[in-house]
N, C-alpha and C. Protein backbone atom coordinates (compact mmCIF):
# COMPACT_ATOMS: atom_id res chain seq x y z
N UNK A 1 114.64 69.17 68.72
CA UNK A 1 114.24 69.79 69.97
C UNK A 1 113.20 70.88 69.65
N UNK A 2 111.77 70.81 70.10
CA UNK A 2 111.00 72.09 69.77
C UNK A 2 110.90 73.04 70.80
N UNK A 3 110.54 73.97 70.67
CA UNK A 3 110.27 74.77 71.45
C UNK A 3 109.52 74.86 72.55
N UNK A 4 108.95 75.12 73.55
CA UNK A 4 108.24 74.86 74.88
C UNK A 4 106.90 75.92 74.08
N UNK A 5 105.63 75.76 74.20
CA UNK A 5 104.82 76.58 73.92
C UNK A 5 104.37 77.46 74.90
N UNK A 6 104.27 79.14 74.11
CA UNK A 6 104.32 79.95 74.88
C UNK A 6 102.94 80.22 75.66
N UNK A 7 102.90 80.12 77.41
CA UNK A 7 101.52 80.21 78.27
C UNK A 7 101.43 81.85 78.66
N UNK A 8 100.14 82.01 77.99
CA UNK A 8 99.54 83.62 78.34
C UNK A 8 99.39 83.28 79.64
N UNK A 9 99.61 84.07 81.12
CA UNK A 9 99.06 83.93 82.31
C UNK A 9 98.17 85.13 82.35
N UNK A 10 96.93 85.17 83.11
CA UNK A 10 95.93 86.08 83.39
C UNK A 10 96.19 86.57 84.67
N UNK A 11 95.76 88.00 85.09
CA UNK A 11 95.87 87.97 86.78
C UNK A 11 94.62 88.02 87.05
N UNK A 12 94.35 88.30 88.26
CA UNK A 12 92.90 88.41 88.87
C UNK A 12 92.27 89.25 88.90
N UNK A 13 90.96 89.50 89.36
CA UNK A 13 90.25 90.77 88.83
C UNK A 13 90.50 91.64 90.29
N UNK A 14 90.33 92.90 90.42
CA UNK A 14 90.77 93.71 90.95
C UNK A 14 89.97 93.53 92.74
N UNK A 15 90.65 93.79 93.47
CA UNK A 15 89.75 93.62 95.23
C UNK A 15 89.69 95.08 95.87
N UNK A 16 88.30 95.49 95.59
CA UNK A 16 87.95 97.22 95.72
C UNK A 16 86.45 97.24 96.63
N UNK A 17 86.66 98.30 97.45
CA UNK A 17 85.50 98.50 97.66
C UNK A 17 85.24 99.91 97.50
N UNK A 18 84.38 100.79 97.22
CA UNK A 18 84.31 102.16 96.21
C UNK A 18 85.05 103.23 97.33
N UNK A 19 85.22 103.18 98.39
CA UNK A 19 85.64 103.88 99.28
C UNK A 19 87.91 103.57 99.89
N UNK A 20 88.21 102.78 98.55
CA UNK A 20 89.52 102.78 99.20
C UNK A 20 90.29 103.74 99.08
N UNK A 21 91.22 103.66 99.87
CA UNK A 21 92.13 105.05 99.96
C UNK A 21 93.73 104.62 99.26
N UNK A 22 93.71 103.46 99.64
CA UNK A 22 95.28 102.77 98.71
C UNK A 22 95.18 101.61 98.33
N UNK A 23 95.90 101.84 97.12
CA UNK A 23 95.95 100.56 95.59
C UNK A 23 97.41 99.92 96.21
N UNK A 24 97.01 98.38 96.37
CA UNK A 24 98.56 98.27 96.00
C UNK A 24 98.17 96.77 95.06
N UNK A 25 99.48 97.38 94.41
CA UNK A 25 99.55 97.02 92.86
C UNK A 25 100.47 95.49 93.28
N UNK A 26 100.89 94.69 92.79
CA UNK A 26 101.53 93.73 92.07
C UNK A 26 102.04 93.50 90.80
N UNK A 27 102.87 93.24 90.14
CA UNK A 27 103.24 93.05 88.83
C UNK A 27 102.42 91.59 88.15
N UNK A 28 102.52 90.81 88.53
CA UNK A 28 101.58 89.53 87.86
C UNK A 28 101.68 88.42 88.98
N UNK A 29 100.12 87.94 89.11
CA UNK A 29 100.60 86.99 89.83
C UNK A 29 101.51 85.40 89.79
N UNK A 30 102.19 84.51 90.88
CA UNK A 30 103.32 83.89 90.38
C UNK A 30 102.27 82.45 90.41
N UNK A 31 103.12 81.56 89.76
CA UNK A 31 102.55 80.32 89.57
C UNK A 31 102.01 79.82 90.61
N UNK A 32 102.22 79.78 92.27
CA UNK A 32 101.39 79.05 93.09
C UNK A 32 100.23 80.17 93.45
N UNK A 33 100.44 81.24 93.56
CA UNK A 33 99.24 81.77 93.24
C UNK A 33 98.41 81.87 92.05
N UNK A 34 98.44 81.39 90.84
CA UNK A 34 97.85 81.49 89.99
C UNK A 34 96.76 79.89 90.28
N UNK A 35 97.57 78.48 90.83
CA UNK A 35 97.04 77.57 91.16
C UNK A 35 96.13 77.64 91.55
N UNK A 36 96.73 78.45 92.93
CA UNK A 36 95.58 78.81 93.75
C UNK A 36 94.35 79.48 93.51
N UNK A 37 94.51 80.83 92.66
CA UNK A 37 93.55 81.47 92.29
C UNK A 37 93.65 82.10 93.85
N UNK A 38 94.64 82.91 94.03
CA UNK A 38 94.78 83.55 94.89
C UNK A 38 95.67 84.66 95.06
N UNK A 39 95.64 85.43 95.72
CA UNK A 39 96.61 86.61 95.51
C UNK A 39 98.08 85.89 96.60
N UNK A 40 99.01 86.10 96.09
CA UNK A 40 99.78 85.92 97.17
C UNK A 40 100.01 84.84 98.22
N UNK A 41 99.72 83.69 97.17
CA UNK A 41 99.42 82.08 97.75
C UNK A 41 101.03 81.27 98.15
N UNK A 42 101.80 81.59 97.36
CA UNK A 42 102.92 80.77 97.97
C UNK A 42 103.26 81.36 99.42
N UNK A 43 103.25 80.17 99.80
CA UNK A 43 103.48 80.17 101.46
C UNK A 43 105.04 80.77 101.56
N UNK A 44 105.77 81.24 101.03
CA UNK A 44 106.86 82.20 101.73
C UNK A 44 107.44 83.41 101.46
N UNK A 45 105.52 83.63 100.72
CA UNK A 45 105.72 85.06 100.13
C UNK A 45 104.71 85.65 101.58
N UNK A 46 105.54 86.80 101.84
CA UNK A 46 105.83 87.71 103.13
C UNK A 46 104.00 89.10 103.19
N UNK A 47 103.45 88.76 102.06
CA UNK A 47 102.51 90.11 101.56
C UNK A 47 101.23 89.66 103.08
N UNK A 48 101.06 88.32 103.06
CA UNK A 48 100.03 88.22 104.22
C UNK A 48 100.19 88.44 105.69
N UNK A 49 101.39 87.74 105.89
CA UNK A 49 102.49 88.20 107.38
C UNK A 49 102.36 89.85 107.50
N UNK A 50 102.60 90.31 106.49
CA UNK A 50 102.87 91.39 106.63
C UNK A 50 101.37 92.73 107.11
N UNK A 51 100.52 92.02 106.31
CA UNK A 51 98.79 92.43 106.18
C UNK A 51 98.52 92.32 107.52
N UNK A 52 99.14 91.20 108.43
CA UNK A 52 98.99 90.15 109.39
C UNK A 52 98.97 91.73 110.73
N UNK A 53 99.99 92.29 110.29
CA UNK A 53 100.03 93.19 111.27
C UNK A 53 99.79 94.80 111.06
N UNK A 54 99.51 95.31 110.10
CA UNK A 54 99.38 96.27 109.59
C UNK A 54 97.97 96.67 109.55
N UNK A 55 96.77 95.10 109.24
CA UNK A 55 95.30 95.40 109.47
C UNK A 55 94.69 93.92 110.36
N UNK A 56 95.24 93.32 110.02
CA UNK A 56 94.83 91.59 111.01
C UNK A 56 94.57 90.65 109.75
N UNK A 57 94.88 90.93 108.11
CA UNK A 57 94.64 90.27 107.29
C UNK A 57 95.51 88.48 107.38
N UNK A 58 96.23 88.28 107.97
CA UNK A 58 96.92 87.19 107.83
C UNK A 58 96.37 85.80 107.35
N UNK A 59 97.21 84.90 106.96
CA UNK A 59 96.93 83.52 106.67
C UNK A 59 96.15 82.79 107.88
N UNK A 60 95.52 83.34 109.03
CA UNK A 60 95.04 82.90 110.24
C UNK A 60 93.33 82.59 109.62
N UNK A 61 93.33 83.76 108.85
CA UNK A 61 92.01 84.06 108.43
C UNK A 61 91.82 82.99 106.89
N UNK A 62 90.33 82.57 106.82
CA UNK A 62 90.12 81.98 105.05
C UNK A 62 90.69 83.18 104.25
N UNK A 63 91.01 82.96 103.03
CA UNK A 63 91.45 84.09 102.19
C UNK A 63 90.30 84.60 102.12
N UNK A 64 89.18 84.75 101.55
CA UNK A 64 87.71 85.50 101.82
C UNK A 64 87.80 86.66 102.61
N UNK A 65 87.64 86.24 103.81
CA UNK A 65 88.21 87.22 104.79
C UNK A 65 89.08 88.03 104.74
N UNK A 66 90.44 87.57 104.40
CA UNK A 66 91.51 88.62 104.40
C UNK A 66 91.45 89.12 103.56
N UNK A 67 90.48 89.31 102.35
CA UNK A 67 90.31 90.16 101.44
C UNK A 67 89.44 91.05 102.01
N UNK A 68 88.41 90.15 102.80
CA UNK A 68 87.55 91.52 103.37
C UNK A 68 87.82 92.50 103.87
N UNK A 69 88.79 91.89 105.13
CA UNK A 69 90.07 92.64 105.97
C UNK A 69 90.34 93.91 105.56
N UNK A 70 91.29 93.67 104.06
CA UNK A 70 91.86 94.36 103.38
C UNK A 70 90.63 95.42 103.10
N UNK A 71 89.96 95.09 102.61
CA UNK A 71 88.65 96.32 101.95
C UNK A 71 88.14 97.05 103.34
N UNK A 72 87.99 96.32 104.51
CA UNK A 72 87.42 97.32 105.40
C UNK A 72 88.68 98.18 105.77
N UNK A 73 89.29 98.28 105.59
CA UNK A 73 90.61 98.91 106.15
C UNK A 73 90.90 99.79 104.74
N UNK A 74 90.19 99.72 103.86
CA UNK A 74 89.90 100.61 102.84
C UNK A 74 91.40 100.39 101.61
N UNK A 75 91.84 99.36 101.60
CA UNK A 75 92.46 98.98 101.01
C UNK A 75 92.68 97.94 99.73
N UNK A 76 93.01 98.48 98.68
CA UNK A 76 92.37 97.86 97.28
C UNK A 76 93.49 96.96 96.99
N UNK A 77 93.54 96.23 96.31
CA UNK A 77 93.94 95.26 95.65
C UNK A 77 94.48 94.56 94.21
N UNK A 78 95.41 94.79 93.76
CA UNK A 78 94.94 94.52 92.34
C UNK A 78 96.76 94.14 91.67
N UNK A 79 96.84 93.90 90.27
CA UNK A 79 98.11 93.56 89.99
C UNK A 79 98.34 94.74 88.48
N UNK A 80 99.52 95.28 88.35
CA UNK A 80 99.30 96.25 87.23
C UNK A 80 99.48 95.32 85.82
N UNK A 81 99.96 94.09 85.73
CA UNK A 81 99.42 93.41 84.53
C UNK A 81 98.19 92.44 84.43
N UNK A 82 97.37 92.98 83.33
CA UNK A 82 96.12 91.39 83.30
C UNK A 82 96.86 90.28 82.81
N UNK A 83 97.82 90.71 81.88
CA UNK A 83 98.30 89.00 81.17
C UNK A 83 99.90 89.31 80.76
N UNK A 84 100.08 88.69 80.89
CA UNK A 84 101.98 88.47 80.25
C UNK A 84 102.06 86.84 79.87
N UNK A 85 103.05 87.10 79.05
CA UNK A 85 103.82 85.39 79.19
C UNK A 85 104.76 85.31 79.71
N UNK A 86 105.06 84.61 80.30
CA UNK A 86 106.14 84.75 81.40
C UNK A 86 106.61 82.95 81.72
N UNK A 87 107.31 82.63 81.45
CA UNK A 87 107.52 80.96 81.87
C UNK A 87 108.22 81.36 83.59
N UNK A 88 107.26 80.07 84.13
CA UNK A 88 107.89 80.16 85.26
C UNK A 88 107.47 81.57 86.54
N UNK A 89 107.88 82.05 87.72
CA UNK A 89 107.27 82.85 88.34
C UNK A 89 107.75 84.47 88.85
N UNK A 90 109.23 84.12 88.52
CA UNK A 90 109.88 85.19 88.43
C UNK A 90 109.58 86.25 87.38
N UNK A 91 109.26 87.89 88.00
CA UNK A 91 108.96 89.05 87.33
C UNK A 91 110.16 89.14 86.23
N UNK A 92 111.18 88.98 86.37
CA UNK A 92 112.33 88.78 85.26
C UNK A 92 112.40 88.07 84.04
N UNK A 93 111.50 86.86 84.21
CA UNK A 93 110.96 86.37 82.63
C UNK A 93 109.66 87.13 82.37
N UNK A 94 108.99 87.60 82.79
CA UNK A 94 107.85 88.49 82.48
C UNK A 94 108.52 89.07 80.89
N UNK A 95 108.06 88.63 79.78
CA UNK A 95 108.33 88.95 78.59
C UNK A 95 107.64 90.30 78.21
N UNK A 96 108.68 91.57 78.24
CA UNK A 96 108.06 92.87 78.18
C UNK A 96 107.30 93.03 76.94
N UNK A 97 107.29 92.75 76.17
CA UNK A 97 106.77 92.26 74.65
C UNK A 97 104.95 92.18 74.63
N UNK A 98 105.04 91.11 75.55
CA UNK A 98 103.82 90.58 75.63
C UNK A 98 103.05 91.50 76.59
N UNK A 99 102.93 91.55 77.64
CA UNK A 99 102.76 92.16 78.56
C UNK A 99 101.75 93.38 78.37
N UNK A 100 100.24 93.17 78.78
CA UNK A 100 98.95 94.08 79.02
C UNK A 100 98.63 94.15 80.18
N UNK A 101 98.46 95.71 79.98
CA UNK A 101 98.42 96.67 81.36
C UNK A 101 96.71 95.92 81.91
N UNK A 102 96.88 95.88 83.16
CA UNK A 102 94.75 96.51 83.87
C UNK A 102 94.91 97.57 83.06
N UNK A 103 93.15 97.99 83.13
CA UNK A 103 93.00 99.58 83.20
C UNK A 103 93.40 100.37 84.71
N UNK A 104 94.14 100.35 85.12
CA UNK A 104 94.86 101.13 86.00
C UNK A 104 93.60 102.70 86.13
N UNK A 105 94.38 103.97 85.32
CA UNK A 105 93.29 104.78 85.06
C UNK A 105 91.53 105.25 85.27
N UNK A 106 91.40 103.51 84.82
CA UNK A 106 89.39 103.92 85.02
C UNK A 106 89.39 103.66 86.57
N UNK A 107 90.08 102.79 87.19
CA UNK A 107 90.07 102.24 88.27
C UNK A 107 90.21 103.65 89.34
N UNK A 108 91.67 104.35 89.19
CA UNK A 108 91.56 105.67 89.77
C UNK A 108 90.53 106.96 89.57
N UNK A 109 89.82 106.49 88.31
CA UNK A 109 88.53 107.40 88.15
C UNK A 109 87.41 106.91 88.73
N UNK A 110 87.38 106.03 89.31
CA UNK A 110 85.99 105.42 89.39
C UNK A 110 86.12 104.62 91.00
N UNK A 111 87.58 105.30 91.46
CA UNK A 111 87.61 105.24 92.68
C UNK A 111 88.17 106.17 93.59
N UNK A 112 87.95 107.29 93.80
CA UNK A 112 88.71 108.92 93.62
C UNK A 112 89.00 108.91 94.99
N UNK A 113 88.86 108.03 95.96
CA UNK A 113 89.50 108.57 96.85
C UNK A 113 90.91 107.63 97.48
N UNK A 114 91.21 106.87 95.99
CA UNK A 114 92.19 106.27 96.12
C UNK A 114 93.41 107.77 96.07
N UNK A 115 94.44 107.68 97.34
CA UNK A 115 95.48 108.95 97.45
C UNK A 115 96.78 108.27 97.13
N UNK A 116 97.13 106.75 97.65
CA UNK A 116 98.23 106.01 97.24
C UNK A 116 98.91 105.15 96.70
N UNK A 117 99.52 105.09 95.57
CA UNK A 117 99.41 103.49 95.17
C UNK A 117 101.04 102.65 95.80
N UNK A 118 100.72 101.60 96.17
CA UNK A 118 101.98 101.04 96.90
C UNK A 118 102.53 99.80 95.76
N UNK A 119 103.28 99.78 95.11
CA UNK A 119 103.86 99.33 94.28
C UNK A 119 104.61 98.28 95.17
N UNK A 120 104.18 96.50 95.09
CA UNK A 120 104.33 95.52 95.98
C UNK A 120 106.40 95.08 94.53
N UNK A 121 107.01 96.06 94.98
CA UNK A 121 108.15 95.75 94.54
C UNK A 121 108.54 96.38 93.08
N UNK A 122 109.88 96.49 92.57
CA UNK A 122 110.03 96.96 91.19
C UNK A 122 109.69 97.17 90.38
N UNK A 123 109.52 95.71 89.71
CA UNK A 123 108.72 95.40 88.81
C UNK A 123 107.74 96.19 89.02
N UNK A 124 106.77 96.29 89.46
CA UNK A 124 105.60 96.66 89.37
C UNK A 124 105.72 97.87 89.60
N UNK A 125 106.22 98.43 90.13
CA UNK A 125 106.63 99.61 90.04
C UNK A 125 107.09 100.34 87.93
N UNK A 126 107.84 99.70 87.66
CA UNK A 126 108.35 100.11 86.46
C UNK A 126 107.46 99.41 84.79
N UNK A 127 106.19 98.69 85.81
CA UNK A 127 105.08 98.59 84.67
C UNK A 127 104.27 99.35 84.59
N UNK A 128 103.93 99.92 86.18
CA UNK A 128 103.20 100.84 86.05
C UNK A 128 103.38 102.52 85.48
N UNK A 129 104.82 102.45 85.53
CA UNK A 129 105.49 103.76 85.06
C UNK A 129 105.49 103.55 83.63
N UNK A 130 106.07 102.67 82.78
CA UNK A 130 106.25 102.07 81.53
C UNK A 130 104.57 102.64 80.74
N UNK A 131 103.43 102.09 81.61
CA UNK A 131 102.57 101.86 80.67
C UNK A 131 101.48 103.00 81.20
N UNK A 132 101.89 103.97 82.15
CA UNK A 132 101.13 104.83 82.66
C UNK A 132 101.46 106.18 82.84
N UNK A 133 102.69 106.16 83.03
CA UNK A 133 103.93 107.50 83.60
C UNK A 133 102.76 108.71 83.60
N UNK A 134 103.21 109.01 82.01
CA UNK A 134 102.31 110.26 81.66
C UNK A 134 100.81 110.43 82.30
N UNK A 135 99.91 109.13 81.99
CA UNK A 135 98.56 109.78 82.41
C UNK A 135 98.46 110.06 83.85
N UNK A 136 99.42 109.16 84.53
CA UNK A 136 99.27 109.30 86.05
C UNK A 136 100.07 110.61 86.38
N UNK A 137 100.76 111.41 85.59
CA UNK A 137 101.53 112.62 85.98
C UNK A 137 100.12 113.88 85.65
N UNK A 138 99.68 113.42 84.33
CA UNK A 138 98.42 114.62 83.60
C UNK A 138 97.35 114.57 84.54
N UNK A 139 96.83 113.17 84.89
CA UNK A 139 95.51 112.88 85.31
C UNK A 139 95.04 113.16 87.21
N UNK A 140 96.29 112.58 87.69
CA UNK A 140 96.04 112.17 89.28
C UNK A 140 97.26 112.29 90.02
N UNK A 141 97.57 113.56 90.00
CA UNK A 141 98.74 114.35 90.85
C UNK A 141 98.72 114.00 91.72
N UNK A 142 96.60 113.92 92.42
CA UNK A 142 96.79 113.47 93.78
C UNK A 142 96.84 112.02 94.48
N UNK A 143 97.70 111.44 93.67
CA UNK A 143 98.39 110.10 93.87
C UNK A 143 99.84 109.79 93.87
N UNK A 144 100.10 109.43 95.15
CA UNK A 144 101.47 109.37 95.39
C UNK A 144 101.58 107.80 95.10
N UNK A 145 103.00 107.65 94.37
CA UNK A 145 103.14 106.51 93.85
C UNK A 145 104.49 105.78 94.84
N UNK A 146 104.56 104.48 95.48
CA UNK A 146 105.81 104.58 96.45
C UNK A 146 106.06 103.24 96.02
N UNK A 147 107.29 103.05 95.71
CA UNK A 147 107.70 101.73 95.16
C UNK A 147 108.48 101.00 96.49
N UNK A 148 107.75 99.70 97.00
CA UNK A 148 107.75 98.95 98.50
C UNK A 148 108.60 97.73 98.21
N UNK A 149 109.63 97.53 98.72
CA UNK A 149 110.01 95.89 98.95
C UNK A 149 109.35 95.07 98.46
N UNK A 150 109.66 94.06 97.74
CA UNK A 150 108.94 93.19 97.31
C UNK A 150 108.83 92.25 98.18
N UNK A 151 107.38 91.40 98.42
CA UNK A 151 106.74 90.73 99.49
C UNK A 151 107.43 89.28 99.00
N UNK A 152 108.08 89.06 97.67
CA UNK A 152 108.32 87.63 97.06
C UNK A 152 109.64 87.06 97.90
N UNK A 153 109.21 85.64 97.92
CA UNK A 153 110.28 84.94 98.73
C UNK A 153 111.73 85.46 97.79
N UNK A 154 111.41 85.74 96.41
CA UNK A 154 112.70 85.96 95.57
C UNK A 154 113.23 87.02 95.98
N UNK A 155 112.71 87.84 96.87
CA UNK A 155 113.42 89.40 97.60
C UNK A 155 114.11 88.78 98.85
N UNK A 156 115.18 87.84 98.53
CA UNK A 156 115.12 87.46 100.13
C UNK A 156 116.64 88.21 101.41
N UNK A 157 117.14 89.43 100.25
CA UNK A 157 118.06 90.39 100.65
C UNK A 157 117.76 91.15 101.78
N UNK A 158 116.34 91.24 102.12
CA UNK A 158 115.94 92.43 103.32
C UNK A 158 115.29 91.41 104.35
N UNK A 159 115.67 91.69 105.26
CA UNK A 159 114.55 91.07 106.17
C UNK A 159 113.30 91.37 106.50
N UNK A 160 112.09 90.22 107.23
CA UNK A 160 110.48 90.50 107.27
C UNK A 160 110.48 91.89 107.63
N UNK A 161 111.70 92.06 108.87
CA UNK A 161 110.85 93.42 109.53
C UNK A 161 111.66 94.64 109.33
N UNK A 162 112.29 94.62 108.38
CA UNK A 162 112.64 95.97 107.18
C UNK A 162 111.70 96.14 106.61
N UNK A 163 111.22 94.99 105.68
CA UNK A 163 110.52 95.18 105.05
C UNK A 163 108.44 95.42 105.61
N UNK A 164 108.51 95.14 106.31
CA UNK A 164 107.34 95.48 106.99
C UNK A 164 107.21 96.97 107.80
N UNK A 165 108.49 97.65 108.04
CA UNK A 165 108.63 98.90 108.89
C UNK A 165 108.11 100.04 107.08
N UNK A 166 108.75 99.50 105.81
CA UNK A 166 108.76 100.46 104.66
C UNK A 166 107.00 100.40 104.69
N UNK A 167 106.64 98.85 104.60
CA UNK A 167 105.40 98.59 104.37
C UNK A 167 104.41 99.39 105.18
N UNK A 168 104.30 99.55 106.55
CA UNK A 168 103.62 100.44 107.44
C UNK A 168 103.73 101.62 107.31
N UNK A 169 104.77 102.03 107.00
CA UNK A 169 104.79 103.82 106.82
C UNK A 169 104.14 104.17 105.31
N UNK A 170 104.12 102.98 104.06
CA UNK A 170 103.77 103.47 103.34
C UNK A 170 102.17 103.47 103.17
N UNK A 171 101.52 102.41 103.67
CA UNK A 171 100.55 102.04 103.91
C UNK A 171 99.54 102.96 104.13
N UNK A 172 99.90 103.65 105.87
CA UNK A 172 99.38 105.07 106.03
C UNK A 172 97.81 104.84 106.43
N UNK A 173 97.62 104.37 107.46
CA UNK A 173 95.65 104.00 107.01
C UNK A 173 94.73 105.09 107.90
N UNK A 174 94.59 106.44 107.14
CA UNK A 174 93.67 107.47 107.71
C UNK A 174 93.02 106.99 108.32
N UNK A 175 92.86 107.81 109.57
CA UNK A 175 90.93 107.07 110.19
C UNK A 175 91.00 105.39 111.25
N UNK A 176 92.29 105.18 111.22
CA UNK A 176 92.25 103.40 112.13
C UNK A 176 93.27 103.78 112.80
């Protein structure tokens, strides 16, 4: 019996426009989004429904769009790992071992009027603490960090509109 060979997954490159006000992060993206080459592609993951009402980003729109959505509404995009190995789509095989950060950091330097980062669930929440804690405590006080329900069909303990009431308050969109 050999072993299954181990697949590096990549995430996507970051969705910014120089003027956003909140990051929200992801931990890595999952296998039907990786197919896709899309953020948040399996159809019963809750992150677009949820966009759906918070800015009008929904699955109604081409994904194109709802990225645009997202950016005019000054809202960035991105996942706090570029690569892990991870079999399968669950953040729980995410092999901590393997596992490289984004530059997180240049991203908040080189986008300063990012004020919030919304951590799309645990995981991602506790990668970004793991591999950042300190600089984000030294560097960018003025970033509040809020760890949100996870949008994955695998969160399926809370309901849409729990989880969409945390999502809106954390969200916060100055100015709309």
């Amino acid at each position: 019996m050999s072993a299954q060979p181990q697949v590096r997954h990549f995430s996507f490159p970051v969705v910014a426009r120089a003027d956003a006000r909140t990051l929200v992060l992801g931990s890595m993206p999952g296998a039907a989004s990786l197919a896709a080459g899309q953020y948040y592609a399996h159809p019963q993951n809750q992150f677009w429904p949820i966009m759906e009402t918070i800015c009008g980003a929904g699955r109604a729109l081409p994904y194109a769009l709802r990225l645009e959505r997202l950016k005019e509404y000054r809202i960035a995009l991105w996942d706090v790992l570029q690569s892990c190995v991870r079999p399968g789509s669950l953040d729980s095989a995410i092999e901590a071992s393997s596992a490289v950060p984004n530059d997180i950091p240049a991203l908040l330097r080189s986008h300063v009027q990012i004020t919030r980062i919304c951590c799309n669930g645990g995981t991602a929440y506790r990668e970004l603490l793991r591999h950042f804690g300190p600089v984000l405590q030294r560097e960018f006080a003025r970033v509040a960090i809020v760890k949100l329900p996870s949008t994955s069909p695998a969160h399926a303990g809370m309901r849409l509109a729990q989880k969409l009431s945390a999502w809106k308050a954390a969200v916060q969109l100055p100015g709309f």
